[in-house]
C-alpha atoms as a PDB file:
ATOM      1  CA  UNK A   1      10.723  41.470  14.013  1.00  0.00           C
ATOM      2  CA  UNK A   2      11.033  43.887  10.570  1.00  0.00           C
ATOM      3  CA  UNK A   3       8.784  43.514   8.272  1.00  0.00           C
ATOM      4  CA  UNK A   4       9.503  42.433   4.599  1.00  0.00           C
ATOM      5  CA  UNK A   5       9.159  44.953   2.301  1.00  0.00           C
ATOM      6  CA  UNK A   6       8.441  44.494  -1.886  1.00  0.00           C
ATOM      7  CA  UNK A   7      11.924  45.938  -2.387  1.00  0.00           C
ATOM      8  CA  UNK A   8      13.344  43.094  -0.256  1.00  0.00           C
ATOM      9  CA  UNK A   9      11.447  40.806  -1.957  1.00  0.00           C
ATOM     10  CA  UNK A  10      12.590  42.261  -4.832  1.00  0.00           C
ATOM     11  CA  UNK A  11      15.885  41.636  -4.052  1.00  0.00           C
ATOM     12  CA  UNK A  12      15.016  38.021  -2.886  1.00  0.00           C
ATOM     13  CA  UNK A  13      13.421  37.074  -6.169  1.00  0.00           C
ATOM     14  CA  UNK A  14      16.863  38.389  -8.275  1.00  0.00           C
ATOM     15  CA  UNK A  15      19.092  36.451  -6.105  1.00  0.00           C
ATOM     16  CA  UNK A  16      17.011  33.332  -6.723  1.00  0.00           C
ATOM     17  CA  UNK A  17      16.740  33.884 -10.331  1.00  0.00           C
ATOM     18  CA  UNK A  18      20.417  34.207 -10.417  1.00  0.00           C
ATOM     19  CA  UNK A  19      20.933  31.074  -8.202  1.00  0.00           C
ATOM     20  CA  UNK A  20      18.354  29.440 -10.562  1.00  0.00           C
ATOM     21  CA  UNK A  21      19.794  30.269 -14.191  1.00  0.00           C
ATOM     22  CA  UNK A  22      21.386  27.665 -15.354  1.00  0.00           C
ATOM     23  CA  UNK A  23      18.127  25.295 -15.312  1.00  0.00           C
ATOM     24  CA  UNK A  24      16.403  28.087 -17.241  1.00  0.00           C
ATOM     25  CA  UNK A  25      18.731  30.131 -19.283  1.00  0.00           C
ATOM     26  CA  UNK A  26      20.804  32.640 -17.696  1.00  0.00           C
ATOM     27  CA  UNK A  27      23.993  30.067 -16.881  1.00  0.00           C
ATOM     28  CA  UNK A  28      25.332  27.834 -19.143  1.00  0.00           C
ATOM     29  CA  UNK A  29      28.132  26.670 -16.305  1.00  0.00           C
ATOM     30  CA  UNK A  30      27.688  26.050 -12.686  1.00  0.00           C
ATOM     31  CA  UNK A  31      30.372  25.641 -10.434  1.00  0.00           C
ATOM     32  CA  UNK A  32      29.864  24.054  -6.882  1.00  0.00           C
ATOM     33  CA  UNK A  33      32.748  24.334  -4.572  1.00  0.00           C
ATOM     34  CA  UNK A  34      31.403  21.854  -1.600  1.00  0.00           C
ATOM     35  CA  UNK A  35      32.358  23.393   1.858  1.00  0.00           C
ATOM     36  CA  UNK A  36      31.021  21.279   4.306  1.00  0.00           C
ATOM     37  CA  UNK A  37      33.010  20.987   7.324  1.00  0.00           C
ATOM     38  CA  UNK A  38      35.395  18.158   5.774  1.00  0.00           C
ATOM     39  CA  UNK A  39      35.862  20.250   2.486  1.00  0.00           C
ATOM     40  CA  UNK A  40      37.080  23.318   4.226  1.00  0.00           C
ATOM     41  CA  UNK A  41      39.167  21.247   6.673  1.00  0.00           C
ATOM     42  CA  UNK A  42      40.842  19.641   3.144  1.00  0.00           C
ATOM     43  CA  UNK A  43      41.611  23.181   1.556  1.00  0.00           C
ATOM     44  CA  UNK A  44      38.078  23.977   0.047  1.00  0.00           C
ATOM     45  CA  UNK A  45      38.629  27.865   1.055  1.00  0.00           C
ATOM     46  CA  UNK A  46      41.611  27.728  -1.352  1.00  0.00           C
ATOM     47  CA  UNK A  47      39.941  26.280  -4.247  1.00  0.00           C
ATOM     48  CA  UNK A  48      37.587  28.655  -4.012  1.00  0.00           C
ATOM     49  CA  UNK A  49      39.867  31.427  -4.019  1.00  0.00           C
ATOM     50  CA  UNK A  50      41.747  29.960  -7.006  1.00  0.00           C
ATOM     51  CA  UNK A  51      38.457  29.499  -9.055  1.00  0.00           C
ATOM     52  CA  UNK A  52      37.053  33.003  -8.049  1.00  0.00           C
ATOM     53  CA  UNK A  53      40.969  34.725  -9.504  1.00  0.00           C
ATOM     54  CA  UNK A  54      40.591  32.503 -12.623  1.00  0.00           C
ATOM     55  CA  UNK A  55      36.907  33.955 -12.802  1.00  0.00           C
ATOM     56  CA  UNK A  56      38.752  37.595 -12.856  1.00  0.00           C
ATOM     57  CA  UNK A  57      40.729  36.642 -15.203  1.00  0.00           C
ATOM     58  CA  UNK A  58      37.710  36.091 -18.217  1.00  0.00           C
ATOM     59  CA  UNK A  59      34.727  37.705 -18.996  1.00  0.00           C
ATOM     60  CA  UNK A  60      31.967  35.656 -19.055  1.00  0.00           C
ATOM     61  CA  UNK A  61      28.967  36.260 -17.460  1.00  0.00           C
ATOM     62  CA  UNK A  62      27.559  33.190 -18.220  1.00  0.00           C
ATOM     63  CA  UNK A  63      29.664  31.134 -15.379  1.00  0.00           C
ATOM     64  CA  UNK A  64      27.603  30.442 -11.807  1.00  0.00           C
ATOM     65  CA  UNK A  65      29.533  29.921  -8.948  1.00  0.00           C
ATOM     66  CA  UNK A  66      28.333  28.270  -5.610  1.00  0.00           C
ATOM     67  CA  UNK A  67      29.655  27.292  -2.141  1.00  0.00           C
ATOM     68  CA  UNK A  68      26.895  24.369  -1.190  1.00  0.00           C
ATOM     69  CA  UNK A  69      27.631  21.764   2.195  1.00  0.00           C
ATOM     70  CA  UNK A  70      29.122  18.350   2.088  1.00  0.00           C
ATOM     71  CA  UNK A  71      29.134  16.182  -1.177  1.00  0.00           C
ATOM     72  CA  UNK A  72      29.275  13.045   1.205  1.00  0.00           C
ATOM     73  CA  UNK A  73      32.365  11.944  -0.145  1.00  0.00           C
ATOM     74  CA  UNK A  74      34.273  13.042   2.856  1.00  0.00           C
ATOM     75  CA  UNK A  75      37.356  11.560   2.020  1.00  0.00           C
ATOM     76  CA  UNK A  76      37.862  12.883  -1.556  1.00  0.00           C
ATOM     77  CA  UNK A  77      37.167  16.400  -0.146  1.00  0.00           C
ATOM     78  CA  UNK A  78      38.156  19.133  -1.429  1.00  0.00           C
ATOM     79  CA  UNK A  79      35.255  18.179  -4.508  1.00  0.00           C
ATOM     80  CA  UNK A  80      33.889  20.308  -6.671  1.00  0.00           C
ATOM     81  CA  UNK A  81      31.325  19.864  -9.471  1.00  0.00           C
ATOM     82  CA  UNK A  82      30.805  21.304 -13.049  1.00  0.00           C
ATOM     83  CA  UNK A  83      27.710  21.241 -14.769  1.00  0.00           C
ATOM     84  CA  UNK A  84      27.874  22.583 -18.109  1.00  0.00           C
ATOM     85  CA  UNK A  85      24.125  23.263 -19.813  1.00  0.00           C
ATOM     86  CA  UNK A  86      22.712  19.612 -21.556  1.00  0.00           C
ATOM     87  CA  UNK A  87      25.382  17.557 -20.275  1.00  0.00           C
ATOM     88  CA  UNK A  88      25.972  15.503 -17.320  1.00  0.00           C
ATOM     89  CA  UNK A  89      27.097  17.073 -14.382  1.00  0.00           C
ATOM     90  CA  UNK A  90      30.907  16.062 -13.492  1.00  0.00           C
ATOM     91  CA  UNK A  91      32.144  15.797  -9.797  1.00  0.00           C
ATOM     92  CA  UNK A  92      35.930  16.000  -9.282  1.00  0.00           C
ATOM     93  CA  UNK A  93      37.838  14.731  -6.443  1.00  0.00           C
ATOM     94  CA  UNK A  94      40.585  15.754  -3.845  1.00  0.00           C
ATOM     95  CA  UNK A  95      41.441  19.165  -6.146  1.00  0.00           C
ATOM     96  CA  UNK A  96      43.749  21.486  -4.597  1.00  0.00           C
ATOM     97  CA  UNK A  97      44.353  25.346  -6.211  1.00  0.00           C
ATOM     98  CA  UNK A  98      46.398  24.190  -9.259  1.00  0.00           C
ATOM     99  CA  UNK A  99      43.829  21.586 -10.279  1.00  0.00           C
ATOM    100  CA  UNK A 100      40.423  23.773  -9.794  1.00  0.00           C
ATOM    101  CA  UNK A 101      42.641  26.231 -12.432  1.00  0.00           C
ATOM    102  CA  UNK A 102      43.279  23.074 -14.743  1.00  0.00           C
ATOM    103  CA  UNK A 103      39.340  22.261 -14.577  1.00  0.00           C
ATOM    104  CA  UNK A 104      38.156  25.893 -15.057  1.00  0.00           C
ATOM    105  CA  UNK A 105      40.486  26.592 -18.368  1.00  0.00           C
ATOM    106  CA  UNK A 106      39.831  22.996 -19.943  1.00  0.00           C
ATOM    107  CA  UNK A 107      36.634  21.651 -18.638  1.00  0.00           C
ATOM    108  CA  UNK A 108      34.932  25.301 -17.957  1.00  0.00           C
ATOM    109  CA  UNK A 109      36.176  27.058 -20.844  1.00  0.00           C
ATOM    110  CA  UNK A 110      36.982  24.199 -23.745  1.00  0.00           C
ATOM    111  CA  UNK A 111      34.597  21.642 -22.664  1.00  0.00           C
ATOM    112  CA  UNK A 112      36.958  19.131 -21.911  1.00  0.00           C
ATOM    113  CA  UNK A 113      36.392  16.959 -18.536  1.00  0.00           C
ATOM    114  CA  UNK A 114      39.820  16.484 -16.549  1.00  0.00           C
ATOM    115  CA  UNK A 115      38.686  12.463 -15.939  1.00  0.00           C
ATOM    116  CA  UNK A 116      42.242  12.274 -13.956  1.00  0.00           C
ATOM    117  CA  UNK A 117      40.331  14.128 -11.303  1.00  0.00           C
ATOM    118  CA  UNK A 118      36.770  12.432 -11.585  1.00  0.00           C
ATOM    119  CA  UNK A 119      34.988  11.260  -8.980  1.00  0.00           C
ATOM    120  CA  UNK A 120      31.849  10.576 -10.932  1.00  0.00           C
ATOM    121  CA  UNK A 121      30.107  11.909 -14.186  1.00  0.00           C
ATOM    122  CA  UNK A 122      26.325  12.146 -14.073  1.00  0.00           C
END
């Protein structure tokens, strides 16, 4: 077994705080694609992919994305929630690529929650 060195836990400790920001500072947006089994069986690979080429497409380093497991909604899958910093975090429901891009240029960037797509706010 290899032994941990400081620089790995170096390394660790960034990741973390990056993973971490949005509850204390760095992040003002995080962005959870869920990819449990059922999500990536509904097309959550493809949302992703959308949201990560609309993520090209602005520069703001402000904007946390993450892949976590199952929402437990599996039959709204693909979901995906947005939590923007001191407000209530919004999950969507059964988004495809075209809708992820809708939620990332109104709710993302102008603040404006897509309730068509809602599955629950807070």
């Amino acid at each position: 077994m290899a032994k941990i060195t400081i620089a790995d836990l170096k390394k660790i400790k960034e990741k973390t705080s990056k993973d971490t920001s949005l509850r204390h500072g760095g992040a003002t947006v995080k962005i959870t694609v869920h990819m449990g089994t059922c999500g990536i069986a509904a097309g959550a690979r493809e949302v992703m992919n959308s949201l990560m080429e609309e993520m090209s497409l602005v520069e703001r380093d402000d904007i946390r994305v993450v892949a976590s497991g199952c929402l437990g909604m599996c039959s709204s899958e693909p979901n995906v929630t947005v939590e923007l910093k001191d407000e209530k975090p919004v999950a969507y429901k059964e988004i495809d690529s075209n809708k992820m891009r809708q939620i990332f240029k109104r709710h993302v960037l102008k603040g404006e929650v897509q309730t068509e797509f809602a599955l629950s706010r807070g």
